[in-house]
N, C-alpha and C. Protein backbone atom coordinates (compact mmCIF):
# COMPACT_ATOMS: atom_id res chain seq x y z
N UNK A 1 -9.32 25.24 -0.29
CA UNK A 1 -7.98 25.43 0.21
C UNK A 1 -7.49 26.79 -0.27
N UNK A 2 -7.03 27.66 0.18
CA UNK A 2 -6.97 29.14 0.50
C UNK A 2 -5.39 29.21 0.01
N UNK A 3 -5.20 30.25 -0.09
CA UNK A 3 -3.81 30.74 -1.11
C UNK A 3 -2.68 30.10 0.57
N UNK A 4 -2.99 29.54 0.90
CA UNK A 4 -1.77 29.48 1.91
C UNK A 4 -0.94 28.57 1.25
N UNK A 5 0.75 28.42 2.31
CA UNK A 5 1.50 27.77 1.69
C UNK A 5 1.60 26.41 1.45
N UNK A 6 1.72 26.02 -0.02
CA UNK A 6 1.75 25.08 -0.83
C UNK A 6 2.39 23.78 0.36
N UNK A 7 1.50 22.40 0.33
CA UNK A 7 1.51 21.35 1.00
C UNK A 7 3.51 21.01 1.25
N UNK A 8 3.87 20.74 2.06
CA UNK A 8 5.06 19.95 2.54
C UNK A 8 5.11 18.81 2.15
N UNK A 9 5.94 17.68 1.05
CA UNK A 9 5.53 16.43 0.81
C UNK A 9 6.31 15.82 2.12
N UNK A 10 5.63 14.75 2.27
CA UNK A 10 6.16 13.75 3.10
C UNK A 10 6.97 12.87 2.75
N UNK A 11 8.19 12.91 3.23
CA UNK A 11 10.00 12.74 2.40
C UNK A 11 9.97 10.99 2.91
N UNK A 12 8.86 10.58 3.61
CA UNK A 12 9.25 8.81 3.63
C UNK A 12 7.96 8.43 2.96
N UNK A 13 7.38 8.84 2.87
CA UNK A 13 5.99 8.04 1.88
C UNK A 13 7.09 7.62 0.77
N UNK A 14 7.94 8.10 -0.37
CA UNK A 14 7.74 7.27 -1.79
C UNK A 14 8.47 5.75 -1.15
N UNK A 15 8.65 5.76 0.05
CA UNK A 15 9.67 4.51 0.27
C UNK A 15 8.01 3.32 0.82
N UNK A 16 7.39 4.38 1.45
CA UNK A 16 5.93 3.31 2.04
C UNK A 16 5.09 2.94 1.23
N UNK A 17 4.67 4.00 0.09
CA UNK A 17 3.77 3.82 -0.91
C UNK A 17 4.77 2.28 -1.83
N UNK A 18 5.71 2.63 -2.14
CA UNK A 18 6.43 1.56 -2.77
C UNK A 18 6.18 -0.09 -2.04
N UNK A 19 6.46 0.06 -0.74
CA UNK A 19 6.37 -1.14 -0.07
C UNK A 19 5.13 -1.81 -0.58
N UNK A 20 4.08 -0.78 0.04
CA UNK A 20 2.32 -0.99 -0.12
C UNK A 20 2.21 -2.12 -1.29
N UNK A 21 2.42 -0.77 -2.83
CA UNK A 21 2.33 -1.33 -3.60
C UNK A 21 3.07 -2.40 -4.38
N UNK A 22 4.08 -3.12 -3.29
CA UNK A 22 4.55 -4.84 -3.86
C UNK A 22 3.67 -5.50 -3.60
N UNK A 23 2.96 -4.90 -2.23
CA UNK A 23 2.06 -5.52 -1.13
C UNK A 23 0.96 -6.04 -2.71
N UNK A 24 0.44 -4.52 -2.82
CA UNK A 24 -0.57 -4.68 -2.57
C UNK A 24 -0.80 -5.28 -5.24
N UNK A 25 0.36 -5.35 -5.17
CA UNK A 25 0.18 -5.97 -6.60
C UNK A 25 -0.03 -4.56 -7.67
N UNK A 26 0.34 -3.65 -7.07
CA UNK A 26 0.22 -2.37 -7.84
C UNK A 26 1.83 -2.02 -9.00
N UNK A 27 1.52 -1.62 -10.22
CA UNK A 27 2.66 -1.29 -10.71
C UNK A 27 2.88 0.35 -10.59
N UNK A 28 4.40 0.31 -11.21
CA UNK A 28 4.67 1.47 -10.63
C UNK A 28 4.02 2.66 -12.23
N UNK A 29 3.94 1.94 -13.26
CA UNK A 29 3.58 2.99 -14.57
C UNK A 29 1.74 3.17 -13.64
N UNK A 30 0.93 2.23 -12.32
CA UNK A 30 -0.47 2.42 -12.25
C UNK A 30 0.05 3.82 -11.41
N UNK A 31 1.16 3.64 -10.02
CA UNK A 31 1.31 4.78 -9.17
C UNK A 31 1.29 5.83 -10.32
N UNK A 32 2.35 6.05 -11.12
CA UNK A 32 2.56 7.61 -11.85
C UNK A 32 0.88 7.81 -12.27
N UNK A 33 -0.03 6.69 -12.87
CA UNK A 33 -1.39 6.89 -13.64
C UNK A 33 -2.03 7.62 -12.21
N UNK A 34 -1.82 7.11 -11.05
CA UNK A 34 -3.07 7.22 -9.79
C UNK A 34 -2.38 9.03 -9.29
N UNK A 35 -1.20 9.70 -10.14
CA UNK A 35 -1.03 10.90 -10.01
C UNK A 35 0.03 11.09 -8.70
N UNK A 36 0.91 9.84 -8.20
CA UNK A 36 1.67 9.92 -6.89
C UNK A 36 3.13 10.52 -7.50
N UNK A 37 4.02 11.10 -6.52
CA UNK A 37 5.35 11.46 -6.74
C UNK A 37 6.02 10.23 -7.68
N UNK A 38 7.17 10.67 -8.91
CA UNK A 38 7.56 9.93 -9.58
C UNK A 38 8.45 9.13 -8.61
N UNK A 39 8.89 9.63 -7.39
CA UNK A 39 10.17 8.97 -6.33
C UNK A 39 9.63 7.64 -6.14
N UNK A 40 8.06 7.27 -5.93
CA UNK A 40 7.60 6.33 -5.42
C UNK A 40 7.77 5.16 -6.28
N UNK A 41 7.12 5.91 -7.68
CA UNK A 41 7.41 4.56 -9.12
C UNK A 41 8.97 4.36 -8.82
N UNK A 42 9.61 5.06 -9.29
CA UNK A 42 10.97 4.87 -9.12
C UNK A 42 11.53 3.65 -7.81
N UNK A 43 11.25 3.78 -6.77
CA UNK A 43 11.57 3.47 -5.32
C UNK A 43 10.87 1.96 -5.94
N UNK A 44 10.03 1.61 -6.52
CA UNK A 44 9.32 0.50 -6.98
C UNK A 44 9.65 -0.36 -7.76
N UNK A 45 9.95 0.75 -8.80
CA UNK A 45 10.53 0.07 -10.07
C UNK A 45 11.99 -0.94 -9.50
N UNK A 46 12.80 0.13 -9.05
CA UNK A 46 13.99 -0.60 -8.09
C UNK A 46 13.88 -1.83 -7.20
N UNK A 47 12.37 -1.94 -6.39
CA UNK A 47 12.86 -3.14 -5.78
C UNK A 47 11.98 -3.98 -6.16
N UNK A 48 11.38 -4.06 -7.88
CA UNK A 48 11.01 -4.90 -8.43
C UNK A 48 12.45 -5.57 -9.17
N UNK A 49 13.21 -4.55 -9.51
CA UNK A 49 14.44 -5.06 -10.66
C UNK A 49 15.59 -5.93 -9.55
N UNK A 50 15.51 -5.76 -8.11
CA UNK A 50 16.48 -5.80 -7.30
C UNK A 50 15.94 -7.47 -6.94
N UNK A 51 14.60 -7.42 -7.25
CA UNK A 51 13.87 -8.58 -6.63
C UNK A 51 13.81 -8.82 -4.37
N UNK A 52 14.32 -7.60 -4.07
CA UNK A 52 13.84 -7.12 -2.66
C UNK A 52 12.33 -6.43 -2.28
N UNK A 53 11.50 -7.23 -2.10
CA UNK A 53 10.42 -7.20 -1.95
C UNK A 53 10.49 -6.65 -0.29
N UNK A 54 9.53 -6.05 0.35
CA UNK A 54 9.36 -5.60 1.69
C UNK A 54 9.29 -7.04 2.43
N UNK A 55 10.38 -6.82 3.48
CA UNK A 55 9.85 -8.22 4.58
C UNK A 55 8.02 -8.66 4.73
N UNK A 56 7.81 -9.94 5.14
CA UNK A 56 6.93 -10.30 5.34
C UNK A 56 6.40 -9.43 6.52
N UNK A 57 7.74 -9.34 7.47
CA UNK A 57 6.99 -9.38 9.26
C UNK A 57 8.22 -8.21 9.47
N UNK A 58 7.95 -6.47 9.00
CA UNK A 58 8.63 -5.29 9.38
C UNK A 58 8.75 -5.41 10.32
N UNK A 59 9.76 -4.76 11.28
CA UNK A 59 9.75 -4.19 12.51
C UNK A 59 8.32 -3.61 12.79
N UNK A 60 7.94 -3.88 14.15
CA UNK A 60 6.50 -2.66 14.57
C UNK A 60 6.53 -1.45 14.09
N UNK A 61 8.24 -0.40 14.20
CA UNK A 61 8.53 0.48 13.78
C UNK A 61 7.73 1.01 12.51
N UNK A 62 8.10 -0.03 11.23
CA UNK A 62 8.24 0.49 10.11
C UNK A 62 6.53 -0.84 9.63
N UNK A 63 5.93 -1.26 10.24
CA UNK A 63 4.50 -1.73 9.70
C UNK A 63 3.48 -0.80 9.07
N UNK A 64 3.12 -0.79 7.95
CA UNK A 64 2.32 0.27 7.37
C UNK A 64 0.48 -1.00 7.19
N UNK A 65 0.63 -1.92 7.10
CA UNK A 65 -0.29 -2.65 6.83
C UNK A 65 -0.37 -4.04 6.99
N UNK A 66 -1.85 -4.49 7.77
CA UNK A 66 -1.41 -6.16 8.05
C UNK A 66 -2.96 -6.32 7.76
N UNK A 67 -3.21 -7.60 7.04
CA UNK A 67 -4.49 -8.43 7.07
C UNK A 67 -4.49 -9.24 8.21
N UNK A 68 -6.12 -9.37 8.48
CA UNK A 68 -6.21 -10.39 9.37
C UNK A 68 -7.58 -10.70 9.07
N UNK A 69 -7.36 -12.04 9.12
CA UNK A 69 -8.70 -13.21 8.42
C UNK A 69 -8.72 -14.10 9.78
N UNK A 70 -10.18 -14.39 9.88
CA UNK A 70 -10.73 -15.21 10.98
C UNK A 70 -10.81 -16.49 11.02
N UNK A 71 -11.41 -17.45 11.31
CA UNK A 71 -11.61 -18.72 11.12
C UNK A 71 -12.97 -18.92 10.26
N UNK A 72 -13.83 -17.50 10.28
CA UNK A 72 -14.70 -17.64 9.75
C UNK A 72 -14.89 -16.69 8.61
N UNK A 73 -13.65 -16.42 8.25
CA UNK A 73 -13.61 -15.81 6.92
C UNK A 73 -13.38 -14.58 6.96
N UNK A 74 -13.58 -13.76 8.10
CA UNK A 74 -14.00 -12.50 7.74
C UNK A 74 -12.47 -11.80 7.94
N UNK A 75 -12.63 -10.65 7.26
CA UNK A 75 -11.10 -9.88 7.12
C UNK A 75 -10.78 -8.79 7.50
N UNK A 76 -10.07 -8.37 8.29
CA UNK A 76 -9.83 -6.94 8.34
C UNK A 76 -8.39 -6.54 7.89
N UNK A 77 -8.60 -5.31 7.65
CA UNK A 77 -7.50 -4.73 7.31
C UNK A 77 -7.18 -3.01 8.11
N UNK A 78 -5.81 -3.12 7.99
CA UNK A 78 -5.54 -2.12 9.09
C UNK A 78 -4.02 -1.86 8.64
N UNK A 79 -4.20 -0.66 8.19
CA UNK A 79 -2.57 0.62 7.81
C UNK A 79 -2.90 1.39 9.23
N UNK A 80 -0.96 1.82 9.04
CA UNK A 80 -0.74 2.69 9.78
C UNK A 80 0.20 3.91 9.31
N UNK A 81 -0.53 5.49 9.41
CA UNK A 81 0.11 6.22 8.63
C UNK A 81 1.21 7.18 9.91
N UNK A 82 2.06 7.67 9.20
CA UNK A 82 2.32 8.83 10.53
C UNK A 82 1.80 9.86 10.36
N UNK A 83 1.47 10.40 11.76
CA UNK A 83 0.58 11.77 11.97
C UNK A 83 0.99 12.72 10.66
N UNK A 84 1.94 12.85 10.67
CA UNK A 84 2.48 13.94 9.35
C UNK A 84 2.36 13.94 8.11
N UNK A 85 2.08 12.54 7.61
CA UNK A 85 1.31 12.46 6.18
C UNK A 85 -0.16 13.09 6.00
N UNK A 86 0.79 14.20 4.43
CA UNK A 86 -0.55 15.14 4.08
C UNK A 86 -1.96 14.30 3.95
N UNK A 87 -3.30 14.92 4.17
CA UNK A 87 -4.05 13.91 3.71
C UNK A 87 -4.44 13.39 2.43
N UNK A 88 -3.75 14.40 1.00
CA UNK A 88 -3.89 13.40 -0.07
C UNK A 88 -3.02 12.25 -0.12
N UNK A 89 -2.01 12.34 0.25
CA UNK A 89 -1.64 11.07 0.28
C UNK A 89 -1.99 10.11 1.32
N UNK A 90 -2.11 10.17 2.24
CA UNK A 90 -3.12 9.20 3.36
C UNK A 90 -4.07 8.73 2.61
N UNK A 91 -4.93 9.54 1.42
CA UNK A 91 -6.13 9.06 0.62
C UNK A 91 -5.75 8.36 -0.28
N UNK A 92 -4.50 8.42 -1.00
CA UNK A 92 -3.56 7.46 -1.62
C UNK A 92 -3.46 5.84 -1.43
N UNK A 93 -3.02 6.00 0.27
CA UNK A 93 -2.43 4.61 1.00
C UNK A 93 -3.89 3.95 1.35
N UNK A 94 -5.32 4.67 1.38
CA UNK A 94 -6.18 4.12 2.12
C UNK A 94 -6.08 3.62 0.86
N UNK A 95 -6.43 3.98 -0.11
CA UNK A 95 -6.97 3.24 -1.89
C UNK A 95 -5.85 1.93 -1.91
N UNK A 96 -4.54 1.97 -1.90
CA UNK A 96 -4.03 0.76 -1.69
C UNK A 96 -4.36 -0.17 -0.72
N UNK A 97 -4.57 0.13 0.26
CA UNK A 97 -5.42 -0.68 1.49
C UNK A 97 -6.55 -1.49 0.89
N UNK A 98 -7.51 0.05 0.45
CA UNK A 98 -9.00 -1.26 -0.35
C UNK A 98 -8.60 -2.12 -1.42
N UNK A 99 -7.76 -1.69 -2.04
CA UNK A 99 -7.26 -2.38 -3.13
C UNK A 99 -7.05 -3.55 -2.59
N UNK A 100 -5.74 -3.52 -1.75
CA UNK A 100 -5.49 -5.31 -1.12
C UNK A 100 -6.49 -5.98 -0.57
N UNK A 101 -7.23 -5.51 -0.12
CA UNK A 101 -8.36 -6.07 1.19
C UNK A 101 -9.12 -6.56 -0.33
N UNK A 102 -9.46 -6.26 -1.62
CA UNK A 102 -10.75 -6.39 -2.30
C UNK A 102 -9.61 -7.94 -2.83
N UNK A 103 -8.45 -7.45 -3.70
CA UNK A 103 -7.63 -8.62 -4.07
C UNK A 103 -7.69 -9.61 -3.31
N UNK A 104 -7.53 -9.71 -1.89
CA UNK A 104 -7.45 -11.10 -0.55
C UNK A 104 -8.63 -11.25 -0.65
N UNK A 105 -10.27 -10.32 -0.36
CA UNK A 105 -11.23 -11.40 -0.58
C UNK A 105 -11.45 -11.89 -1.71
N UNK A 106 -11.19 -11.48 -3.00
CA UNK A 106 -11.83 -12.38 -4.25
C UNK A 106 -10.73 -13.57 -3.83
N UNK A 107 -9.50 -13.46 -3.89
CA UNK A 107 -8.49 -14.60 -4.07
C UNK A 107 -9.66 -15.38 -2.76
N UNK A 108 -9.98 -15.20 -1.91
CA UNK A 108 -10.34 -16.03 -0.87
C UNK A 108 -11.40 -16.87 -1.18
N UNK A 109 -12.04 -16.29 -1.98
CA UNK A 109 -13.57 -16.68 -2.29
C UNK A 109 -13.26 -17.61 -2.88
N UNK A 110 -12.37 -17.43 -4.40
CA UNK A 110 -11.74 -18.35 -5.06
C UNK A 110 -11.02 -19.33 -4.84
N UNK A 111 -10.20 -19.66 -3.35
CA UNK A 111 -9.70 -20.68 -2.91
C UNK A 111 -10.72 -21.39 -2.28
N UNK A 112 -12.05 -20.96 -1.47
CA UNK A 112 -12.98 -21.52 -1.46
C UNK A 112 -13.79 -22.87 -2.28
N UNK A 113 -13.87 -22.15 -3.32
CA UNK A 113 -14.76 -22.91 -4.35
C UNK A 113 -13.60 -23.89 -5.18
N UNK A 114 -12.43 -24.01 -5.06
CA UNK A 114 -11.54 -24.76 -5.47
C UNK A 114 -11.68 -26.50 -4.53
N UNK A 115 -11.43 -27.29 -5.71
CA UNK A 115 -11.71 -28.82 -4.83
C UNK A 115 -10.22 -29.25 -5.16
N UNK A 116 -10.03 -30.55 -4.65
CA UNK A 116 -8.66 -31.12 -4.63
C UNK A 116 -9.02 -32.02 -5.69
C-alpha cells in the first residue's frame, strides 16, 4: 500500500461490529485486543450495560448476518457488508462470522449427543 491517502473509516461499522459481536458472544476488552476502533467496544460495552441486545429479526435494511441450518445439519452462514466498508474491516466482520458459525456448530454437535 503506497504513500496514498490514509484509509476513510467507515462511520457505521462501530454500530455493526457491536451488533455482530452480541451476536456473535464477543467482548468488547476481545474487540479493542482484535485491534478494532475503541467506538465499537464502547457502542458494546453500552448495549451490554443497557441490556438492548440487537433485534432477533432487523429490518432487511439493517441485516448484517443470518445462520441457516438444514434438517440435516448442515449450516450456512451469510453477512452482509456495504460496498464502502474498507477491507480491513470487512476482514474483521468475516472473523466474527467464522467465529459464530464455529460457536453454532460445536453448540450443535453438543445438543446432539445430549439425551433426555
Amino acid at each position: 500500500m503506497g504513500g496514498g491517502r490514509p484509509p476513510v473509516p467507515y462511520t457505521g461499522s462501530a454500530k455493526t461490529i457491536a451488533r455482530m459481536a452480541v451476536v456473535a458472544k464477543v467482548s468488547p476488552e476481545e474487540l479493542e485486543a482484535e485491534g478494532l476502533r475503541p467506538d465499537a467496544a464502547a457502542v458494546l460495552r453500552r448495549l451490554l450495560r443497557d441490556g438492548n441486545p440487537p433485534a432477533e429479526h432487523p429490518p432487511a435494511g439493517d441485516q448484517e448476518l443470518e445462520v441457516h441450518t438444514s434438517e440435516t445439519g448442515d449450516m450456512r452462514v451469510f453477512f452482509m457488508a456495504p460496498k464502502n466498508l474498507p477491507p480491513r474491516e470487512l476482514e474483521r466482520v468475516r472473523k466474527i462470522a467464522e467465529r459464530l458459525a464455529r460457536d453454532f456448530a460445536h453448540d450443535s454437535l453438543h445438543e446432539e449427543g445430549e439425551t433426555d
